[in-house]
Structures are given as C-alpha cells and as structure tokens.
N, C-alpha and C. Protein backbone atom coordinates (compact mmCIF):
# COMPACT_ATOMS: atom_id res chain seq x y z
N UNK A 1 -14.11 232.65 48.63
CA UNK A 1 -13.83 231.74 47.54
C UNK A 1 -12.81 230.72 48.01
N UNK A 2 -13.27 229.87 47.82
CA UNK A 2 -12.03 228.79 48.15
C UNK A 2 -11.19 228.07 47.11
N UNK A 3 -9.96 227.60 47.76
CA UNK A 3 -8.80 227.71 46.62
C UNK A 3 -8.33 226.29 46.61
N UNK A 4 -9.22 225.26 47.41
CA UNK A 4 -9.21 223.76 47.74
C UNK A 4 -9.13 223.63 46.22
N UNK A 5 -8.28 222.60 46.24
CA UNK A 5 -8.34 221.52 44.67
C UNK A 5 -8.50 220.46 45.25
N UNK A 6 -9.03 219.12 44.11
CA UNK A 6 -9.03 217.91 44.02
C UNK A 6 -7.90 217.39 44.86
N UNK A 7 -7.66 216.23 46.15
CA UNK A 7 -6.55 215.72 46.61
C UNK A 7 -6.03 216.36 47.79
N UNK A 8 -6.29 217.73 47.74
CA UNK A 8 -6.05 218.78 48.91
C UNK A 8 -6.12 218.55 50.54
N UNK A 9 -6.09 218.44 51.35
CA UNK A 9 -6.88 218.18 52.46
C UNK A 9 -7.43 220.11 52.39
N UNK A 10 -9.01 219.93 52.83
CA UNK A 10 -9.81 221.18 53.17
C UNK A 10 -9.39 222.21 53.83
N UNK A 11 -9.50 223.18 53.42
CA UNK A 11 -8.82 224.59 54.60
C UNK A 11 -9.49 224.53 55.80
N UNK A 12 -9.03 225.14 56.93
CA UNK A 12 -8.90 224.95 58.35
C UNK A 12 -10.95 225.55 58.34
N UNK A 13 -11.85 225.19 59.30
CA UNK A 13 -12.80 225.93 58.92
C UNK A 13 -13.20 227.06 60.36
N UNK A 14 -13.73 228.13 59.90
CA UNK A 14 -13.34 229.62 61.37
C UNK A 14 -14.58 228.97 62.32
N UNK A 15 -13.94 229.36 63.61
CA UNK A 15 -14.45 229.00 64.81
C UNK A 15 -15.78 229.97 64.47
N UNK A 16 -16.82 229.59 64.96
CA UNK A 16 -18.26 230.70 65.41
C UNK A 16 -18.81 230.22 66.90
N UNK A 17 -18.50 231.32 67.69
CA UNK A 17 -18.51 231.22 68.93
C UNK A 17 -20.16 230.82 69.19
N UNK A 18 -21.05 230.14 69.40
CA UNK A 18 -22.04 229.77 69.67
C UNK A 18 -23.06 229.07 69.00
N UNK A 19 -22.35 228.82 67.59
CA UNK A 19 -23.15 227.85 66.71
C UNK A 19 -22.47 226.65 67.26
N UNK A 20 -21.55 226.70 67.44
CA UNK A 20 -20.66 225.28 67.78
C UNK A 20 -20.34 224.35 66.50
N UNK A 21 -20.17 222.79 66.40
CA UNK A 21 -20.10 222.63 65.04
C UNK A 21 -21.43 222.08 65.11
N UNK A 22 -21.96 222.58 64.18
CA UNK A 22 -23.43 221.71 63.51
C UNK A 22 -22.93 220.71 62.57
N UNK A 23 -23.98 220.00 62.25
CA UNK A 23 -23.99 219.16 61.22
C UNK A 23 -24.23 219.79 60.05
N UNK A 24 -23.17 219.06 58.39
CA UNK A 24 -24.56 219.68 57.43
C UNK A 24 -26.09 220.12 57.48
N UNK A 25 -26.25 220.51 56.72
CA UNK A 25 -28.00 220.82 56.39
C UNK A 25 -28.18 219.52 55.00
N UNK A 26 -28.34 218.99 55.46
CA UNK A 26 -29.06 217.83 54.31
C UNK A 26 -29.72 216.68 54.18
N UNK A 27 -30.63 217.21 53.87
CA UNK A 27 -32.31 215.95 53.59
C UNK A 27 -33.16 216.22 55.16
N UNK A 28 -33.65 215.61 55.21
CA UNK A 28 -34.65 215.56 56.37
C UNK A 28 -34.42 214.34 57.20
N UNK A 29 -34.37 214.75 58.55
CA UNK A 29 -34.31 213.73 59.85
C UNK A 29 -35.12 213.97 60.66
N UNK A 30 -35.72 213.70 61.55
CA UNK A 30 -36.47 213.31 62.76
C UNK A 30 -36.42 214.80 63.91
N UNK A 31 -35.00 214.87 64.07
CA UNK A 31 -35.19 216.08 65.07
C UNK A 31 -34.54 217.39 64.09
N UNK A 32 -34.89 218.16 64.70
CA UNK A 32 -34.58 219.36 64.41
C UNK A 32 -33.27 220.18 64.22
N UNK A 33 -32.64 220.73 63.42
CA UNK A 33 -31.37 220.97 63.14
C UNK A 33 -30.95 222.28 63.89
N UNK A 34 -29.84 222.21 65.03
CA UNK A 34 -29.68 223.28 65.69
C UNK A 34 -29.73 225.07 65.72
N UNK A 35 -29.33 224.86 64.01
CA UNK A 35 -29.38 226.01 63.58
C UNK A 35 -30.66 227.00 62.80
N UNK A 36 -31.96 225.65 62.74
CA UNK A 36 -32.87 226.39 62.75
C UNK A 36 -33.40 227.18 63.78
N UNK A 37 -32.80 226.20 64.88
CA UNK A 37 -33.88 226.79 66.07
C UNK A 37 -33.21 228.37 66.11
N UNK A 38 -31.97 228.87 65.96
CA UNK A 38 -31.13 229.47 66.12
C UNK A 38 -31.29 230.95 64.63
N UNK A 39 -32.16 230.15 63.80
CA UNK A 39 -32.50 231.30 62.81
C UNK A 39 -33.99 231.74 63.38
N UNK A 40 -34.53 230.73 63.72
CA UNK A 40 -36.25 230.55 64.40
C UNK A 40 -36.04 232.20 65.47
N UNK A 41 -34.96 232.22 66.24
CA UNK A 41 -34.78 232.80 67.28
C UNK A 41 -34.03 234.40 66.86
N UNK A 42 -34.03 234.32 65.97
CA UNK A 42 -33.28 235.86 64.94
C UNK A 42 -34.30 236.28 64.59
N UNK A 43 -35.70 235.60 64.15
CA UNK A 43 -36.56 235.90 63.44
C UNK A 43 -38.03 236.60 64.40
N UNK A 44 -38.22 235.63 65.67
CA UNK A 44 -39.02 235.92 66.47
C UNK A 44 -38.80 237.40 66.62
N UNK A 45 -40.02 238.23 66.75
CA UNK A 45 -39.98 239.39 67.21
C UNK A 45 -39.25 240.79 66.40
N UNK A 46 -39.12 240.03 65.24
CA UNK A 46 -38.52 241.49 64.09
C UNK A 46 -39.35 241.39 62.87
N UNK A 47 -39.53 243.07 62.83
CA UNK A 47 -40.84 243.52 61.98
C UNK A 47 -40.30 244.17 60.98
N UNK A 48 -39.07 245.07 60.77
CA UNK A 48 -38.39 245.32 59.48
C UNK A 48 -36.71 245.03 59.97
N UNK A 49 -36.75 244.04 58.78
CA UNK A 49 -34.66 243.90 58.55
C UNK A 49 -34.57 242.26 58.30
N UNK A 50 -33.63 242.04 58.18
CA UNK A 50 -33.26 240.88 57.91
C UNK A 50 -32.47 239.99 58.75
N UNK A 51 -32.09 238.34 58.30
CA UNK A 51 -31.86 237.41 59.31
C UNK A 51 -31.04 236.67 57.84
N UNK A 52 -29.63 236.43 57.80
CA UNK A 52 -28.84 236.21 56.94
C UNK A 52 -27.72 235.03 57.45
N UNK A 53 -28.30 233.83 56.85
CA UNK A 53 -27.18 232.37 57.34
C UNK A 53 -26.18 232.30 56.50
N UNK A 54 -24.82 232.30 56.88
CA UNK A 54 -23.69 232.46 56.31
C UNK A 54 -23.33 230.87 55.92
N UNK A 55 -23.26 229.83 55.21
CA UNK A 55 -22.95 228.79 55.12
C UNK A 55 -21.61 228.31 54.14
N UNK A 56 -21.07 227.45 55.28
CA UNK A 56 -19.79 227.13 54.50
C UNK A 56 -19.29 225.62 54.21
N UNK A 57 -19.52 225.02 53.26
CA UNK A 57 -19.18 223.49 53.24
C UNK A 57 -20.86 222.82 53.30
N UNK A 58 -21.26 222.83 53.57
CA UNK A 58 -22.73 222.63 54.20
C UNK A 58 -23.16 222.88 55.11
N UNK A 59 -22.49 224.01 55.97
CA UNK A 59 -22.97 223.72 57.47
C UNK A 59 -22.76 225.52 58.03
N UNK A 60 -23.84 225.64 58.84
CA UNK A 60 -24.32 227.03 58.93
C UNK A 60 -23.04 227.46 60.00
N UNK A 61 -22.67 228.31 59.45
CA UNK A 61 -21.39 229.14 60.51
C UNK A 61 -21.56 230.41 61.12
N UNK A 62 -22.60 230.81 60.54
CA UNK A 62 -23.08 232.47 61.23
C UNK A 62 -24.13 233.10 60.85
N UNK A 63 -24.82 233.73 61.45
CA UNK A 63 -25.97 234.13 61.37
C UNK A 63 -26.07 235.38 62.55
N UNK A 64 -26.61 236.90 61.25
CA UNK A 64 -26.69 237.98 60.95
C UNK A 64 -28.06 238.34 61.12
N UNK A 65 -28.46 239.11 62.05
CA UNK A 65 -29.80 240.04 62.26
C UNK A 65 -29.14 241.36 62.31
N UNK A 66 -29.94 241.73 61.29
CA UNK A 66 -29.92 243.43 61.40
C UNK A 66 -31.49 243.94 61.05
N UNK A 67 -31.49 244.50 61.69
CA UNK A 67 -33.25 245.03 62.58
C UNK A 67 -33.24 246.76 61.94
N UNK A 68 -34.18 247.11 61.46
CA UNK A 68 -34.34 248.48 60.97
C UNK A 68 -35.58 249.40 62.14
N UNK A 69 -35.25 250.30 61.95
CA UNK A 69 -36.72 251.14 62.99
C UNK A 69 -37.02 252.18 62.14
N UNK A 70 -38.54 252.21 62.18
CA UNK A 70 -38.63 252.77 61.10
C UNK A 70 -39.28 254.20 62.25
N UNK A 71 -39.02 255.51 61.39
CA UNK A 71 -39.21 256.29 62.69
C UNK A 71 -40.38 257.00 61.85
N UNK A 72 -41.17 257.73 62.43
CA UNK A 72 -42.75 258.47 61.45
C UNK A 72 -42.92 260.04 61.64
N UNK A 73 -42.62 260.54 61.10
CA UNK A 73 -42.32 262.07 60.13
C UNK A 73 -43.35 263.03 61.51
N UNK A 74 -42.54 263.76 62.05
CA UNK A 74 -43.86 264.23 62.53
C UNK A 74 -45.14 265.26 61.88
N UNK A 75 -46.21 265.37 62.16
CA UNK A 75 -47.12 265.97 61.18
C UNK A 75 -47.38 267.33 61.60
C-alpha cells in the first residue's frame, strides 16, 4: 500500500535484479515490451502452476513461477 500523497515526491522504487527498469505497460507500440518476453518465458514449458507479474506504478517489477507436479497414486 502506498502512503504517497498529492505533492509528495514518489517512494524510492525496489531494485529487481533482472527485469532491469522497464517501461510502463501502456497502450500498444511497435516492438515488444521486455517483460512479456520475460512472462512468455515463465510460461513456456509449464503444465500445472502459475506465472504471477507483480506490478508497481505501471511497470512490471517481478515475476513468480511456481510449477506444481502432480504425482499418480500407485494402483
């Protein structure tokens, strides 16, 4: 939650070691926004779990794969 008011200058924003700074996410441009390729690449190759973009201000700061295995009962 942020505690910014009107006039404030913005709180400091946390380093994420390999997103680097992106740009907002907003409207559509020509090339491709770094951090899709970067969710594109969480997503490739997982069959149960999830892929979760943390966004702050407009602009993607972290991104969460957690992968489930599902194991089968033996009979």
């Amino acid at each position: 939650m942020s505690t910014d008011k009107p006039g404030n200058p913005p709180s400091p924003q946390p380093h994420s070691p390999g997103l680097g700074a992106s740009p907002p996410i907003s409207g559509r441009s020509a090339e491709r926004h770094p951090a899709i390729d970067r969710i594109d690449d969480a997503l490739r190759d997982l069959r149960y779990g999830s892929v979760l973009a943390i966004v702050q201000d407009g602009v993607v700061v972290q991104i969460e794969r957690t992968e489930k295995t599902r194991l089968t009962r033996p009979g």
